[in-house]
C-alpha atoms as a PDB file:
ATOM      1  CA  UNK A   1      59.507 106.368 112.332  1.00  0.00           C
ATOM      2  CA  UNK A   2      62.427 106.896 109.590  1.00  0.00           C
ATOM      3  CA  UNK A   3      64.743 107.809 113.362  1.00  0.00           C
ATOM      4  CA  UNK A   4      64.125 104.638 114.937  1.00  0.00           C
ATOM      5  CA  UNK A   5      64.225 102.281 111.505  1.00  0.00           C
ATOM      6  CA  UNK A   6      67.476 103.911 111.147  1.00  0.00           C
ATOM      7  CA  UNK A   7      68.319 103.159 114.568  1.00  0.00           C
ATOM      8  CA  UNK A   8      67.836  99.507 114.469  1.00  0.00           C
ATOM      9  CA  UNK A   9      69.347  99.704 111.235  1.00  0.00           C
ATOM     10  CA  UNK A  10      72.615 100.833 113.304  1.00  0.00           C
ATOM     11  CA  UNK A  11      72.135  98.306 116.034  1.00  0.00           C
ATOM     12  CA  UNK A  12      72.043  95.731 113.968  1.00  0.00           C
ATOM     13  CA  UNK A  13      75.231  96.819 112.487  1.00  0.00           C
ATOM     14  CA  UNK A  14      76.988  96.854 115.453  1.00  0.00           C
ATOM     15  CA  UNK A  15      75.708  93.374 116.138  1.00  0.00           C
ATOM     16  CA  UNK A  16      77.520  92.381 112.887  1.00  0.00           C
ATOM     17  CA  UNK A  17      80.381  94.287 113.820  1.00  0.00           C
ATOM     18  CA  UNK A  18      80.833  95.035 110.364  1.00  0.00           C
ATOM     19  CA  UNK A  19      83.482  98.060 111.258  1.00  0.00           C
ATOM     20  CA  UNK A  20      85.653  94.797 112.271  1.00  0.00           C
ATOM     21  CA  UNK A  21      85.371  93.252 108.617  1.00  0.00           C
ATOM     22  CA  UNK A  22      88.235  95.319 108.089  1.00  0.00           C
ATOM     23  CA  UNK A  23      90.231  92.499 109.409  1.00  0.00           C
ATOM     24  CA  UNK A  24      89.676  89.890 106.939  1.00  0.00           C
ATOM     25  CA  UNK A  25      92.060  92.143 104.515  1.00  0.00           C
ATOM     26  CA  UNK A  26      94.124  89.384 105.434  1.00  0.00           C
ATOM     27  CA  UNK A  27      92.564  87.391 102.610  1.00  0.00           C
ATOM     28  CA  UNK A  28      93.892  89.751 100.387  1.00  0.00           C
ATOM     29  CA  UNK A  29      97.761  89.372 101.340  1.00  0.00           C
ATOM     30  CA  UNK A  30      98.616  86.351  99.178  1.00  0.00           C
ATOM     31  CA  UNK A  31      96.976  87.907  96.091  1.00  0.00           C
ATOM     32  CA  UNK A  32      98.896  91.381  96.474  1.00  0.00           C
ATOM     33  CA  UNK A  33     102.482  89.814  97.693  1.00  0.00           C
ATOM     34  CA  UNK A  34     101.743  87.295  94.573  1.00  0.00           C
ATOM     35  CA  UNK A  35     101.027  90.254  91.796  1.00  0.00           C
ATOM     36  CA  UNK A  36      97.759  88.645  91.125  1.00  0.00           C
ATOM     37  CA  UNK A  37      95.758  91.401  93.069  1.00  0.00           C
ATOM     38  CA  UNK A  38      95.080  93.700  89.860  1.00  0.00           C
ATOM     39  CA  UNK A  39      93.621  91.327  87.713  1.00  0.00           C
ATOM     40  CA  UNK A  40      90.131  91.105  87.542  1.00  0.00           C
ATOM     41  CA  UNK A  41      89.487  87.386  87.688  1.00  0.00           C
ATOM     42  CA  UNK A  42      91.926  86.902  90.660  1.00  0.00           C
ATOM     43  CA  UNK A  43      90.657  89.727  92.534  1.00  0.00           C
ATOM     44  CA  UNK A  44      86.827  88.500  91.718  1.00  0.00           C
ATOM     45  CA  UNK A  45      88.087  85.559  93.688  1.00  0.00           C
ATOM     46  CA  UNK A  46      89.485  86.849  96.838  1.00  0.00           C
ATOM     47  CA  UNK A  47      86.836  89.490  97.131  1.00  0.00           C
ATOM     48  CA  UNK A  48      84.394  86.565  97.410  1.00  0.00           C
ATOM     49  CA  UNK A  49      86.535  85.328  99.800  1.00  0.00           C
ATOM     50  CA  UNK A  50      86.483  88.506 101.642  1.00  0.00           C
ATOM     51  CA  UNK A  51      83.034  88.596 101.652  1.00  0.00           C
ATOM     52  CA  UNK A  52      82.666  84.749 102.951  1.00  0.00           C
ATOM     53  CA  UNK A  53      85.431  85.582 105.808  1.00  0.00           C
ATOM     54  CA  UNK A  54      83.130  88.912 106.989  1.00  0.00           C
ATOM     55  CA  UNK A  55      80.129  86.983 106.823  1.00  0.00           C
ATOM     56  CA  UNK A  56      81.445  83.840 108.589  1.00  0.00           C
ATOM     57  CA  UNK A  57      83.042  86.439 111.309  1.00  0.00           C
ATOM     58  CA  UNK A  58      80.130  87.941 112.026  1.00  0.00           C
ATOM     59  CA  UNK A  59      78.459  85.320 112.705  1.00  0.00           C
ATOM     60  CA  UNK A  60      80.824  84.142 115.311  1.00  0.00           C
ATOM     61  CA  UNK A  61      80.279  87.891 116.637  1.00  0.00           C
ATOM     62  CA  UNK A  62      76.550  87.408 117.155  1.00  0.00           C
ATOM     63  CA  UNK A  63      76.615  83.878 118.457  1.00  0.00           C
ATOM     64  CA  UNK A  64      80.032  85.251 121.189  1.00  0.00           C
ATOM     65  CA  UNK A  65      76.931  88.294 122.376  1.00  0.00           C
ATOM     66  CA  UNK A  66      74.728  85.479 122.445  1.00  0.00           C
ATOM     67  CA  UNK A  67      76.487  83.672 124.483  1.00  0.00           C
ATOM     68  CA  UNK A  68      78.191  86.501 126.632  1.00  0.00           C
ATOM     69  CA  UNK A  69      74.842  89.066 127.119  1.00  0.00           C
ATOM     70  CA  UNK A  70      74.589  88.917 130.487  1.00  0.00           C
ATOM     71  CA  UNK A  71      78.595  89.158 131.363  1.00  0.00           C
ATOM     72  CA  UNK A  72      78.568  92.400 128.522  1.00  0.00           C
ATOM     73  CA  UNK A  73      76.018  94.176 130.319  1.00  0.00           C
ATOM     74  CA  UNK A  74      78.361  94.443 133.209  1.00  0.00           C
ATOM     75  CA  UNK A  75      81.051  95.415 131.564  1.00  0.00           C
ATOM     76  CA  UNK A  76      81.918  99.431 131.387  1.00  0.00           C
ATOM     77  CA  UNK A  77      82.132  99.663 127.239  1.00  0.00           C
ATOM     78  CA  UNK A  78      80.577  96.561 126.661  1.00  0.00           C
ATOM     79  CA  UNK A  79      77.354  97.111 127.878  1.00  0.00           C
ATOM     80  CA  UNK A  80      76.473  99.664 124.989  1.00  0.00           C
ATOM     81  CA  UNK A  81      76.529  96.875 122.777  1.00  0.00           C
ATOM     82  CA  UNK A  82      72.811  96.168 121.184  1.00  0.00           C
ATOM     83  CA  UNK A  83      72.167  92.378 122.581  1.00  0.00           C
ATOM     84  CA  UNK A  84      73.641  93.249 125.961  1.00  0.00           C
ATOM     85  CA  UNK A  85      71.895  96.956 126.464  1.00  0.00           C
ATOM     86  CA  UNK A  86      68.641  95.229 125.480  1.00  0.00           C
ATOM     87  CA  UNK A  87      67.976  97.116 122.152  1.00  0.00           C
ATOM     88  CA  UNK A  88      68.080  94.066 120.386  1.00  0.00           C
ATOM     89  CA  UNK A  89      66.320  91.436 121.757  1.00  0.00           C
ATOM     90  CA  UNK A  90      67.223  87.831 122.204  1.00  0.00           C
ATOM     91  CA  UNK A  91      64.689  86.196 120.007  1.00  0.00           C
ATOM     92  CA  UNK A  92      66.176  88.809 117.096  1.00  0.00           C
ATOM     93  CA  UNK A  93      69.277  87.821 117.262  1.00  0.00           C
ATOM     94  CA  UNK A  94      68.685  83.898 117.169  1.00  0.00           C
ATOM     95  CA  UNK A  95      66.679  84.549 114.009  1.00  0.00           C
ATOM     96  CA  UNK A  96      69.808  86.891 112.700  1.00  0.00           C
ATOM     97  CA  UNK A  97      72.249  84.126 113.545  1.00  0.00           C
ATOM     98  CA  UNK A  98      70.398  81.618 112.001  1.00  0.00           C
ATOM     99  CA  UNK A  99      70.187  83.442 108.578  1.00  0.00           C
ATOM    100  CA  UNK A 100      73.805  84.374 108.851  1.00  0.00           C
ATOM    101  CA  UNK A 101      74.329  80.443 108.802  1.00  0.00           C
ATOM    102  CA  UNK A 102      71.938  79.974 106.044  1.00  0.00           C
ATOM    103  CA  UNK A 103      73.582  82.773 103.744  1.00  0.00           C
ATOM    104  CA  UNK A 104      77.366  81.475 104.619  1.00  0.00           C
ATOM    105  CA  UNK A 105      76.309  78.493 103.730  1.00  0.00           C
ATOM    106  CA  UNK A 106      74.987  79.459 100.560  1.00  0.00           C
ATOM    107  CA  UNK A 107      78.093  81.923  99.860  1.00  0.00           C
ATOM    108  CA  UNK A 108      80.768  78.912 100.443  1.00  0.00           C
ATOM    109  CA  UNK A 109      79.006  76.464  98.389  1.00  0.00           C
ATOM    110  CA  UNK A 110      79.520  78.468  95.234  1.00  0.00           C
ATOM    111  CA  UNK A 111      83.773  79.037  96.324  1.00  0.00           C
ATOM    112  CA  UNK A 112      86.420  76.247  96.346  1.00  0.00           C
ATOM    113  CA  UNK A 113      85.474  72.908  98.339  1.00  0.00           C
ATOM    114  CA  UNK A 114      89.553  74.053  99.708  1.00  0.00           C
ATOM    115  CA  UNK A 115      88.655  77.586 100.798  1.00  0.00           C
ATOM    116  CA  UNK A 116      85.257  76.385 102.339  1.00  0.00           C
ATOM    117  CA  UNK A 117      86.844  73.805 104.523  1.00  0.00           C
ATOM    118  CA  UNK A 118      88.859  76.781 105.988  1.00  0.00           C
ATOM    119  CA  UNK A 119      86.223  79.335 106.337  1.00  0.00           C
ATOM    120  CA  UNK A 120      83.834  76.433 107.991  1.00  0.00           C
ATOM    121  CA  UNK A 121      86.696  75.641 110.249  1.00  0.00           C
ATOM    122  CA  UNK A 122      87.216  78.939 111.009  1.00  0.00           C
ATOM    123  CA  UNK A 123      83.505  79.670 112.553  1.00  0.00           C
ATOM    124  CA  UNK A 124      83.898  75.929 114.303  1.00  0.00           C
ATOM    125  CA  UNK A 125      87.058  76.968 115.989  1.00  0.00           C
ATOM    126  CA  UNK A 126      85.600  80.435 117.204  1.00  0.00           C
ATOM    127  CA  UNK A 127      82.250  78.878 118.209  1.00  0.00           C
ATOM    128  CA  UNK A 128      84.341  76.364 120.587  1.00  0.00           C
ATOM    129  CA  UNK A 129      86.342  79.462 121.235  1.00  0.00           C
ATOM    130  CA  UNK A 130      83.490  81.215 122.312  1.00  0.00           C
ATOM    131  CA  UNK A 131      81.781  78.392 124.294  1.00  0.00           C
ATOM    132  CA  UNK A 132      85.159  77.026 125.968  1.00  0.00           C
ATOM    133  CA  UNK A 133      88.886  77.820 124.685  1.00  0.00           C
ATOM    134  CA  UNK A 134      88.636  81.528 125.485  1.00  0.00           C
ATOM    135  CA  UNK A 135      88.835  80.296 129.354  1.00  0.00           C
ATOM    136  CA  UNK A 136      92.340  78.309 128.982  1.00  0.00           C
ATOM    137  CA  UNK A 137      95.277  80.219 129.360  1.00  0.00           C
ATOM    138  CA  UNK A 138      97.896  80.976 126.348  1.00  0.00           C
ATOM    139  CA  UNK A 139      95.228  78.849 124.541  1.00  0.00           C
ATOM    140  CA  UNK A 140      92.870  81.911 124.230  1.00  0.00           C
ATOM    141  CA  UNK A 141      95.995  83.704 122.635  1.00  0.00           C
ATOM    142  CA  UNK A 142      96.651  80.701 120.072  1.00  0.00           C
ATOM    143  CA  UNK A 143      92.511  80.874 119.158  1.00  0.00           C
ATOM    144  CA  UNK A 144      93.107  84.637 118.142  1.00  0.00           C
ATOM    145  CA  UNK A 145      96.172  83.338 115.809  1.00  0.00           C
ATOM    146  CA  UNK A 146      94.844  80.773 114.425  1.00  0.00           C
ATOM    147  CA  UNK A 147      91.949  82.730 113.461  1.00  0.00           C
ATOM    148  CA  UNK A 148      94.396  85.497 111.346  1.00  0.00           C
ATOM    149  CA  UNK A 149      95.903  82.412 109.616  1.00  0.00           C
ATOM    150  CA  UNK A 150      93.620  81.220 108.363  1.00  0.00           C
ATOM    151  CA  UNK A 151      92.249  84.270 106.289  1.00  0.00           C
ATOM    152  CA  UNK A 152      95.960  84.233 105.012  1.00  0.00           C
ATOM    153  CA  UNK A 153      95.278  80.389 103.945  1.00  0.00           C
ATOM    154  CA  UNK A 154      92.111  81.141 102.157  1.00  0.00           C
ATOM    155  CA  UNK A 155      93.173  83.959 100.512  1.00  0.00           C
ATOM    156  CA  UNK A 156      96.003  81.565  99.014  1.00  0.00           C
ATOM    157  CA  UNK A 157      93.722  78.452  98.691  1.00  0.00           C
ATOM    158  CA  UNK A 158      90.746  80.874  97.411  1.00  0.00           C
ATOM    159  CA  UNK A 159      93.084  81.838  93.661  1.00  0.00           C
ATOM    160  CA  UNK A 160      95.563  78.955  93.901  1.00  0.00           C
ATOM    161  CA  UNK A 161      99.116  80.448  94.621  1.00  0.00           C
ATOM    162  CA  UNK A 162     102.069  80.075  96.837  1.00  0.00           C
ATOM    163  CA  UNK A 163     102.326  81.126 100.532  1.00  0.00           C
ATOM    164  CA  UNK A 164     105.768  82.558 101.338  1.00  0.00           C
ATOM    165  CA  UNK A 165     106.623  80.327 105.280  1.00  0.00           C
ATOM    166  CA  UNK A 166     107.703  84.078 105.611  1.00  0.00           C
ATOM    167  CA  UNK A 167     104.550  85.392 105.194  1.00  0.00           C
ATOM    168  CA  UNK A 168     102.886  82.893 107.563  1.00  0.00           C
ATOM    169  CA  UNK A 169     105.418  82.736 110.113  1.00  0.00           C
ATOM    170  CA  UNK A 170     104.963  86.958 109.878  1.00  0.00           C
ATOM    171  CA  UNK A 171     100.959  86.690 110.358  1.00  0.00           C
ATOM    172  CA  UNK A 172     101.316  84.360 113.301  1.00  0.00           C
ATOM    173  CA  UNK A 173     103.020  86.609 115.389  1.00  0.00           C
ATOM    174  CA  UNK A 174     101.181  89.547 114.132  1.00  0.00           C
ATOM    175  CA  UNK A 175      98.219  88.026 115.711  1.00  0.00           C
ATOM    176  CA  UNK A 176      99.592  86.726 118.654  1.00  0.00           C
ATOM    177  CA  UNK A 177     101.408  90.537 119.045  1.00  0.00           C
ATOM    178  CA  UNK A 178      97.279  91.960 118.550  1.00  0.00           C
ATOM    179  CA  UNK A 179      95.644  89.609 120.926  1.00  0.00           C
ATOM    180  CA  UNK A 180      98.263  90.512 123.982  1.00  0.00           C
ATOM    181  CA  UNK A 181      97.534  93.934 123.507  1.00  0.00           C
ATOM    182  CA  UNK A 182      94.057  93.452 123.800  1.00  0.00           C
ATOM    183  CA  UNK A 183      94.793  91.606 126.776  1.00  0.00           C
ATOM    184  CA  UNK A 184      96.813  94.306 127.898  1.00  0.00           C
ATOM    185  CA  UNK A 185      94.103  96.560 127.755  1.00  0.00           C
ATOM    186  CA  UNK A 186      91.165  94.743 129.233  1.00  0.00           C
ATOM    187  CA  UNK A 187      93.882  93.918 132.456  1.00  0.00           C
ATOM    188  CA  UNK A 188      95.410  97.777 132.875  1.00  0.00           C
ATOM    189  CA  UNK A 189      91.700  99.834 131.947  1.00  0.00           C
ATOM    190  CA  UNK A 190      89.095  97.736 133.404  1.00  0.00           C
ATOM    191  CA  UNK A 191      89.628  96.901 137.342  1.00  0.00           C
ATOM    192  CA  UNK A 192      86.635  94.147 137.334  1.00  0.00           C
ATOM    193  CA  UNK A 193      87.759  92.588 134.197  1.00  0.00           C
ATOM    194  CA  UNK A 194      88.164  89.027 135.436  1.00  0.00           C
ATOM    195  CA  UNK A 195      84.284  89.125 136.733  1.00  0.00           C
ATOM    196  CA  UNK A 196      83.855  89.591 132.194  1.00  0.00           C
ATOM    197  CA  UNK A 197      86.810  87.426 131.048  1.00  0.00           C
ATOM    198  CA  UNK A 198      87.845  84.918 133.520  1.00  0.00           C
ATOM    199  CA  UNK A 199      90.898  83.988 131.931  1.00  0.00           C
ATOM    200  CA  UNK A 200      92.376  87.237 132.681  1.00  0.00           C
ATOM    201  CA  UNK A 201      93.037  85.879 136.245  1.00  0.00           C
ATOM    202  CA  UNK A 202      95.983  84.127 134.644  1.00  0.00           C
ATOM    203  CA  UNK A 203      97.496  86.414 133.165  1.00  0.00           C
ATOM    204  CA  UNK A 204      99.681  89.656 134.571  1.00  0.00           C
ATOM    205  CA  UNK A 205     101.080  92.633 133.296  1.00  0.00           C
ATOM    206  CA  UNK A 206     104.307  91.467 133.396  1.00  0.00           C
ATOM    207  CA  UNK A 207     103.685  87.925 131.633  1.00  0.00           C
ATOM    208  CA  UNK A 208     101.542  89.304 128.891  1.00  0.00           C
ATOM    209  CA  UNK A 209     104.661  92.442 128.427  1.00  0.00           C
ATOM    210  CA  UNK A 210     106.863  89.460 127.519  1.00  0.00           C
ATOM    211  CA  UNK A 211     104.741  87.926 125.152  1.00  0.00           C
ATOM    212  CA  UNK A 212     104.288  91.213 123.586  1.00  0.00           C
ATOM    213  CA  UNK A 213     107.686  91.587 123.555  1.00  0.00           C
ATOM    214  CA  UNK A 214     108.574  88.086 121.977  1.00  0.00           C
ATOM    215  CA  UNK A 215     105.753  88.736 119.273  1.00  0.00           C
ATOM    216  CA  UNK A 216     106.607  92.134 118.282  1.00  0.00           C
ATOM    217  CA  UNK A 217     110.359  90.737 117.766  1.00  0.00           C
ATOM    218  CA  UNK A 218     108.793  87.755 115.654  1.00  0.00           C
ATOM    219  CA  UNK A 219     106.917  90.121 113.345  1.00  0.00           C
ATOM    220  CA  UNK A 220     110.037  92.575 112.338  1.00  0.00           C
ATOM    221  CA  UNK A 221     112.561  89.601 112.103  1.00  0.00           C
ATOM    222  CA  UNK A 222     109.949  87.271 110.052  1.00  0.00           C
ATOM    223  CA  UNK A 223     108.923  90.321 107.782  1.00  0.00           C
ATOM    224  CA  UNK A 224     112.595  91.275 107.556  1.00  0.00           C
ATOM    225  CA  UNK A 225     113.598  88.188 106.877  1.00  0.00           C
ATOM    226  CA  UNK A 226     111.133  87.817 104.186  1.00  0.00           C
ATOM    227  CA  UNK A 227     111.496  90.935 102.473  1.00  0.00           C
ATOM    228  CA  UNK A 228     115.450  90.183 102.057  1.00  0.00           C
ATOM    229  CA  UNK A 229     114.802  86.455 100.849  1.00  0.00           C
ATOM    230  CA  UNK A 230     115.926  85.110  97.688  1.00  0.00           C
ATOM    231  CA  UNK A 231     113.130  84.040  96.274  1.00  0.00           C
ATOM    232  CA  UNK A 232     111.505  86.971  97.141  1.00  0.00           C
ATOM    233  CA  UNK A 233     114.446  89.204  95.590  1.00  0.00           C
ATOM    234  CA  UNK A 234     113.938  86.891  92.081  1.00  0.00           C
ATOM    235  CA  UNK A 235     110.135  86.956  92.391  1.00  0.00           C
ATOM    236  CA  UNK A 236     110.022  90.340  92.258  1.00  0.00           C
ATOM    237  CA  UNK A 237     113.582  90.933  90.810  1.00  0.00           C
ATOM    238  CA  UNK A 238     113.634  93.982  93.143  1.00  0.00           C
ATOM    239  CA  UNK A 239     115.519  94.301  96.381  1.00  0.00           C
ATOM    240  CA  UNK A 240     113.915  97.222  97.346  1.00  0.00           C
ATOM    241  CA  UNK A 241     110.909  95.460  99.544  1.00  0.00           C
ATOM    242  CA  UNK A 242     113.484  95.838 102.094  1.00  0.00           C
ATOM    243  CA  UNK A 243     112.730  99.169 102.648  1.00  0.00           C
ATOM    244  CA  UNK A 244     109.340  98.836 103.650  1.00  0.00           C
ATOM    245  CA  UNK A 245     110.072  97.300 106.981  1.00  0.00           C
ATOM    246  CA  UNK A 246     110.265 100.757 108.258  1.00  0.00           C
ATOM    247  CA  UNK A 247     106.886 100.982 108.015  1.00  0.00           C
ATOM    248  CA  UNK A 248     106.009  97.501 109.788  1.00  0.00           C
ATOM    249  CA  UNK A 249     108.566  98.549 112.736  1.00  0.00           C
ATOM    250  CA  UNK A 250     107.346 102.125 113.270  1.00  0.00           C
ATOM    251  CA  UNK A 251     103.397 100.464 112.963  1.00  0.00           C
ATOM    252  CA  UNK A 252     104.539  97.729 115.925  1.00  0.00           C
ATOM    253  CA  UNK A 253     106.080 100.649 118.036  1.00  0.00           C
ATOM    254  CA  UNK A 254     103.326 103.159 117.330  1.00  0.00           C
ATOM    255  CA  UNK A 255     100.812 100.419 118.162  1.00  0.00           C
ATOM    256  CA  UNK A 256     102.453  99.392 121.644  1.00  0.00           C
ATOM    257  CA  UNK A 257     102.852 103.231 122.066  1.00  0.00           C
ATOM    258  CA  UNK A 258      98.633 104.030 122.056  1.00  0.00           C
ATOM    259  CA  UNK A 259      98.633 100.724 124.451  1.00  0.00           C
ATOM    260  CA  UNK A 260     101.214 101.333 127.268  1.00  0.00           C
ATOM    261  CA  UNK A 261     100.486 105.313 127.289  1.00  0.00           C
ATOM    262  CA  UNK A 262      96.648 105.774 126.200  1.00  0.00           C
ATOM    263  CA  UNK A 263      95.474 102.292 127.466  1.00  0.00           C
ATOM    264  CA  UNK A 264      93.703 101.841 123.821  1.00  0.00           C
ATOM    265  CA  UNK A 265      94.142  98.951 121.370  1.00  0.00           C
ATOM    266  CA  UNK A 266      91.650  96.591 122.338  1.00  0.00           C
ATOM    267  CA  UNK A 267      90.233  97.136 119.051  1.00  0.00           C
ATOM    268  CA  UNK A 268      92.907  96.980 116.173  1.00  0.00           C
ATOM    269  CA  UNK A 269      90.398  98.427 114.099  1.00  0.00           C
ATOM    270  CA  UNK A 270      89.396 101.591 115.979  1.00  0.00           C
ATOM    271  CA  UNK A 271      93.453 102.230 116.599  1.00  0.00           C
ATOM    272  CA  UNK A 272      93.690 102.351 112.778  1.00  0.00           C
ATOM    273  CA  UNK A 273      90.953 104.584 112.387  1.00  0.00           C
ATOM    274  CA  UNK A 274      91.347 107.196 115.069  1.00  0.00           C
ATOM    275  CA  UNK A 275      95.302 107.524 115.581  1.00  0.00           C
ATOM    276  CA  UNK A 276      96.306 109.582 112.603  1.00  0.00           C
ATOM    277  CA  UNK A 277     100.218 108.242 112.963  1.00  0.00           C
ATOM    278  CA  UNK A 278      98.982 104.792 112.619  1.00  0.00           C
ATOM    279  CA  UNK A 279      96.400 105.405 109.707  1.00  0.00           C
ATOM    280  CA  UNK A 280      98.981 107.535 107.353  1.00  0.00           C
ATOM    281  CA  UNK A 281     101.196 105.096 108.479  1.00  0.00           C
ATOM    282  CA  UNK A 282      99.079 101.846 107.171  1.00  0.00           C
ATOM    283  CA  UNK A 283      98.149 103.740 104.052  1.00  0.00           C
ATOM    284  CA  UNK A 284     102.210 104.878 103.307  1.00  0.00           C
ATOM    285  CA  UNK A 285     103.018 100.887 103.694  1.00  0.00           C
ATOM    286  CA  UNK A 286     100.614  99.885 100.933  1.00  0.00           C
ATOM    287  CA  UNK A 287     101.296 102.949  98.537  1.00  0.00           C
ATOM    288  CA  UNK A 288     104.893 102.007  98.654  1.00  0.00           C
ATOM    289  CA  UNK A 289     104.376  98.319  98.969  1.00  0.00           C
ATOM    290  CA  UNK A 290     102.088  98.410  96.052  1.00  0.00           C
ATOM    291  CA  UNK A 291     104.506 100.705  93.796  1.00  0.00           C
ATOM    292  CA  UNK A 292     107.511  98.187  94.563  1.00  0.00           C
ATOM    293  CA  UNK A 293     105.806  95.191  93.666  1.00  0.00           C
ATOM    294  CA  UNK A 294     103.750  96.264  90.702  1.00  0.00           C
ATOM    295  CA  UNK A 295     105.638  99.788  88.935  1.00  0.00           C
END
């Protein structure tokens, strides 16, 4: 009995994809590059913010397996998942969705009318996204983007500070850079992957290599760019910021490494977690990062 409560305890989990919450860190970027980050009322705020971001995600997660059950259960990893192997059944979910509403709702009406706006337009977008968008060429790509900058907006909105164009200009080609690579990945590893994602049919190997290329230039010239700025410079009345770009370039080559030679990366998350280079990476960018800005 205690086996299969725990079971559907983990199902349900992976329904809510909450390994993936690990995404809306982006909240937390305009509180740490703002030196706001270690005090308590500030970092009160963006962790509800966090917390409204994971919830509103996963609810766009449950309604996208809603929606896609029947094309996951064909798919080769995708078919594992709870809604589309049939552990979880329909009915179940609709009732989970429905309280995931219900408690986002809640969660948002107690945050900034600002911040709300953003997270509500953030599930609106995915749910068209989900329903639509995700079938238009380039457009699918822009969804993904958008999505990523908006967490950076809230987390600004969310304590009331200022967004470096820097900062957003970095995050937007970040995300672009992330959602070719998973792109990448679903054309090169899966041989029926139009018959899942139909979009895929548009794109090509070569095409979606030259957007990777253009957004993984974007990110180290933005970032670079940033890190040398004057106000940035003043702000922090340190130049040495600078030298954290090494980190940011070896993370974009590492990353495009695990794609073109292990045909991984359509999860950022799992990347970060299971290649070591990227992980000691990550955590050597924010140890540093962290002692520049605030020792």
């Amino acid at each position: 009995m205690k086996k299969q409560l725990f079971s559907k305890i983990k199902d349900y989990l992976l329904l809510l994809r909450f390994n993936s919450w690990l995404k809306n860190i982006f909240v937390f970027i305009p509180s740490v590059f703002s030196k706001h980050i270690l005090e308590p009322e500030y970092f009160a705020s963006v962790l509800a913010g966090f917390i409204a971001f994971s919830l509103a995600s996963s609810t766009v997660y449950v309604f996208n397996d809603i929606v896609d059950a029947s094309k996951d259960a064909v798919h080769p990893l995708k078919k594992n998942r709870p809604l589309a192997s049939g552990r979880i059944k329909s009915g179940e979910s609709i009732i989970l969705l429905t309280s995931l509403f219900l408690i986002t709702m809640l969660v948002t009406s107690q945050l900034k009318i600002n911040f709300s706006v953003i997270v509500w337009g953030y599930i609106v977008l995915n749910l068209f996204y989900s329903l639509y968008l995700k079938n238009i060429v380039i457009i699918d790509l822009m969804c993904i983007s958008i999505g990523f900058i908006l967490r950076v907006l809230g987390g600004a909105v969310i304590i009331s500070v200022y967004l470096s164009n820097w900062l957003i200009l970095t995050t937007i080609f970040l995300s672009l850079f992330l959602a070719a690579m998973k792109r990448r990945v679903e054309i090169a590893s899966f041989p029926n992957a139009v018959n899942q994602r139909s979009v895929l049919q548009y794109y090509s190997l070569g095409f979606i290599d030259q957007i990777t290329s253009i957004a993984a230039a974007g990110i180290i010239i933005c970032y670079s760019l940033y890190s040398v700025s004057e106000k940035t410079v003043i702000y922090f009345n340190s130049e040495s910021l600078v030298y954290t770009t090494i980190f940011v370039v070896f993370g974009i080559f590492r990353y495009m490494y695990v794609v073109y030679h292990e045909n991984k990366g359509e999860n950022v998350v799992e990347v970060l977690y299971n290649d070591k280079q990227m992980l000691i990476n990550s955590i050597a960018y924010i140890l540093v990062t962290f002692y520049i800005i605030y020792l």
